[in-house]
C-alpha atoms as a PDB file:
ATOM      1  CA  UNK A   1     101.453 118.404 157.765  1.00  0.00           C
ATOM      2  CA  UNK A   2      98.310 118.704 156.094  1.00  0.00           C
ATOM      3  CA  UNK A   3      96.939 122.003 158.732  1.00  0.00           C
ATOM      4  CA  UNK A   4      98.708 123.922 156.421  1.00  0.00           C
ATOM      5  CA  UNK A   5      96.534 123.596 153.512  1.00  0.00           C
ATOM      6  CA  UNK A   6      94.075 125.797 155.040  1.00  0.00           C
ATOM      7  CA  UNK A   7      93.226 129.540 153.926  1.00  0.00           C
ATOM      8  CA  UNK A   8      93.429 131.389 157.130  1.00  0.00           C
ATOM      9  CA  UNK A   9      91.690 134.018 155.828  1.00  0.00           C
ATOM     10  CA  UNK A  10      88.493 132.791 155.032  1.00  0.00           C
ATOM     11  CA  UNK A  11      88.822 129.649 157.137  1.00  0.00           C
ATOM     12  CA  UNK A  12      88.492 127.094 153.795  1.00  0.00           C
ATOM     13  CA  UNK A  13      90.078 123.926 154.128  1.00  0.00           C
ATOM     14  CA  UNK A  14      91.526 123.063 151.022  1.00  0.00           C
ATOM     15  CA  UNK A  15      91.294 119.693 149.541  1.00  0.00           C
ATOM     16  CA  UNK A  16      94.329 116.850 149.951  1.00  0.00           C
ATOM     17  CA  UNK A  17      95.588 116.252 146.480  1.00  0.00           C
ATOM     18  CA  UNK A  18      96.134 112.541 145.752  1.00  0.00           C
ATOM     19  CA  UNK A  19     100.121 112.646 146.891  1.00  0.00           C
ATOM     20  CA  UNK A  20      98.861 114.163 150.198  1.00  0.00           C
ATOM     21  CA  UNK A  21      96.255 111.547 150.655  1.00  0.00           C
ATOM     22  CA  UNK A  22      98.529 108.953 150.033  1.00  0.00           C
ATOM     23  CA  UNK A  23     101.269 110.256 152.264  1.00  0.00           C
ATOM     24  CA  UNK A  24      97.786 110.353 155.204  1.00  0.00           C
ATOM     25  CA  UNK A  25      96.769 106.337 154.384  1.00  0.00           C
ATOM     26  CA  UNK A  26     100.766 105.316 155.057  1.00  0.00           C
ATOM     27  CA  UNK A  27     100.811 107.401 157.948  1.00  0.00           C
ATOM     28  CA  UNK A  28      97.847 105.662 159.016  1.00  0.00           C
ATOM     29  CA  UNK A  29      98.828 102.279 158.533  1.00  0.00           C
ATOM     30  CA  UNK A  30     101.722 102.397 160.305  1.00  0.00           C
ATOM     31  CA  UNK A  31      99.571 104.105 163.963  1.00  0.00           C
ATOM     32  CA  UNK A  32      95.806 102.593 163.388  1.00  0.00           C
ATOM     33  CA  UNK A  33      94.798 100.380 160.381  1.00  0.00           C
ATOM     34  CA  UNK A  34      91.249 100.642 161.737  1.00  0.00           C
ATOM     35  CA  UNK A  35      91.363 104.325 160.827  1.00  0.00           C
ATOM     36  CA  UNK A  36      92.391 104.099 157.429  1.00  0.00           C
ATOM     37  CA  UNK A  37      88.550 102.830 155.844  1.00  0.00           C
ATOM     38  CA  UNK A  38      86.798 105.963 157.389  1.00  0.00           C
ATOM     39  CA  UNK A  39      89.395 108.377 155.981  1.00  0.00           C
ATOM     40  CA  UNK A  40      89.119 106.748 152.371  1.00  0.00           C
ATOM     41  CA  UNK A  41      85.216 106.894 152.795  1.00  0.00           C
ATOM     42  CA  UNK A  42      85.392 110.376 153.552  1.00  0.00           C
ATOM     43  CA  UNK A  43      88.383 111.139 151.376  1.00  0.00           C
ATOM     44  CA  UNK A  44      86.366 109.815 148.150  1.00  0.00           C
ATOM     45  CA  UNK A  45      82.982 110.682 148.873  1.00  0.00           C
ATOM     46  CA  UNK A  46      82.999 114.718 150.441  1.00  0.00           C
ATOM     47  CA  UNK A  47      81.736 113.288 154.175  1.00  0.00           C
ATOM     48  CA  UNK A  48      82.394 114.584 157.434  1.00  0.00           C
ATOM     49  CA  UNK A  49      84.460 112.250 159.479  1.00  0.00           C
ATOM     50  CA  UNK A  50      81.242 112.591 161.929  1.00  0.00           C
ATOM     51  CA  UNK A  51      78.522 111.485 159.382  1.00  0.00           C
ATOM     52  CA  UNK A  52      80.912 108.658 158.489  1.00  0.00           C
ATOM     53  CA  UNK A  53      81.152 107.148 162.027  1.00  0.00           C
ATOM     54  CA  UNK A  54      77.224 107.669 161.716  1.00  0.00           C
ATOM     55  CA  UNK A  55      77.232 105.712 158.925  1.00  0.00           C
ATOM     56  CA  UNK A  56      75.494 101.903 159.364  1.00  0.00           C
ATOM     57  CA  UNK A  57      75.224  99.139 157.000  1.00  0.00           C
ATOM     58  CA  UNK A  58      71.453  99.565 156.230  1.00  0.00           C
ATOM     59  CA  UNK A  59      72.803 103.162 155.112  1.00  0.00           C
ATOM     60  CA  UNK A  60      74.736 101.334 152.228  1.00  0.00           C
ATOM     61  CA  UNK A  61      73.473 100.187 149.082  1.00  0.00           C
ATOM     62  CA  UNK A  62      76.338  98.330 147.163  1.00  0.00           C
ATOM     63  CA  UNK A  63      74.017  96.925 144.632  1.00  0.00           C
ATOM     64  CA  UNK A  64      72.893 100.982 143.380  1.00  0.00           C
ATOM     65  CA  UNK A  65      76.687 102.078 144.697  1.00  0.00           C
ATOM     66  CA  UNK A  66      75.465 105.007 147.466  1.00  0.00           C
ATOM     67  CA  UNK A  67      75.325 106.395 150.316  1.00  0.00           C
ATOM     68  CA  UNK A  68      72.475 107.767 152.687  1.00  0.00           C
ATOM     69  CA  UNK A  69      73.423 109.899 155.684  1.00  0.00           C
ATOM     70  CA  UNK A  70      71.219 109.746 158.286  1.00  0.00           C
ATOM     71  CA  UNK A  71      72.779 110.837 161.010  1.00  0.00           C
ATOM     72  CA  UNK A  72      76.006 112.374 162.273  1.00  0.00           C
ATOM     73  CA  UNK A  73      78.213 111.801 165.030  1.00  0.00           C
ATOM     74  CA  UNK A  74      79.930 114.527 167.537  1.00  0.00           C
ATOM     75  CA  UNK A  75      82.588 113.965 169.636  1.00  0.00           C
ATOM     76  CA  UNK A  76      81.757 115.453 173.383  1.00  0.00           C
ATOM     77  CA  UNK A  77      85.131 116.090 175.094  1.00  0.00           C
ATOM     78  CA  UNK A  78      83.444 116.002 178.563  1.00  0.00           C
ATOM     79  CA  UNK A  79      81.702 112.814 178.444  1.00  0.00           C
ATOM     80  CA  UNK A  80      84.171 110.675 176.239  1.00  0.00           C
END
């Protein structure tokens, strides 16, 4: 459902708009609630889904409200 929103000519990925991102966090919560933090995190902040998962609590400051990205992570379909 939301493949489509890329430009297969240039290879862009559009952004969701807001009704599409909704329509993602219900889908979510109904398969894995788990899944549904690193989404919005990456949803509201430009991320990769990769330098979210990287993402540890030192890298958060709640008190100045940001982010530091230190480090990404890759999935490796051979090892798991």
């Amino acid at each position: 459902m939301f493949v489509e929103e890329m430009d297969t000519d240039t290879g862009n990925v559009k952004p969701l708009l807001f009704e599409q991102y909704q329509k993602l966090i219900a889908q979510l919560g109904k398969r894995s609630k788990d899944a549904i933090l690193p989404v919005q995190i990456a949803c509201f902040t430009g991320l990769r889904l990769g330098e979210v998962a990287g993402l540890t609590w030192q890298d958060v400051n709640l008190e100045e409200q940001y982010l530091t990205v230190r480090r990404s992570v890759r999935y490796n379909g051979a090892t798991h």
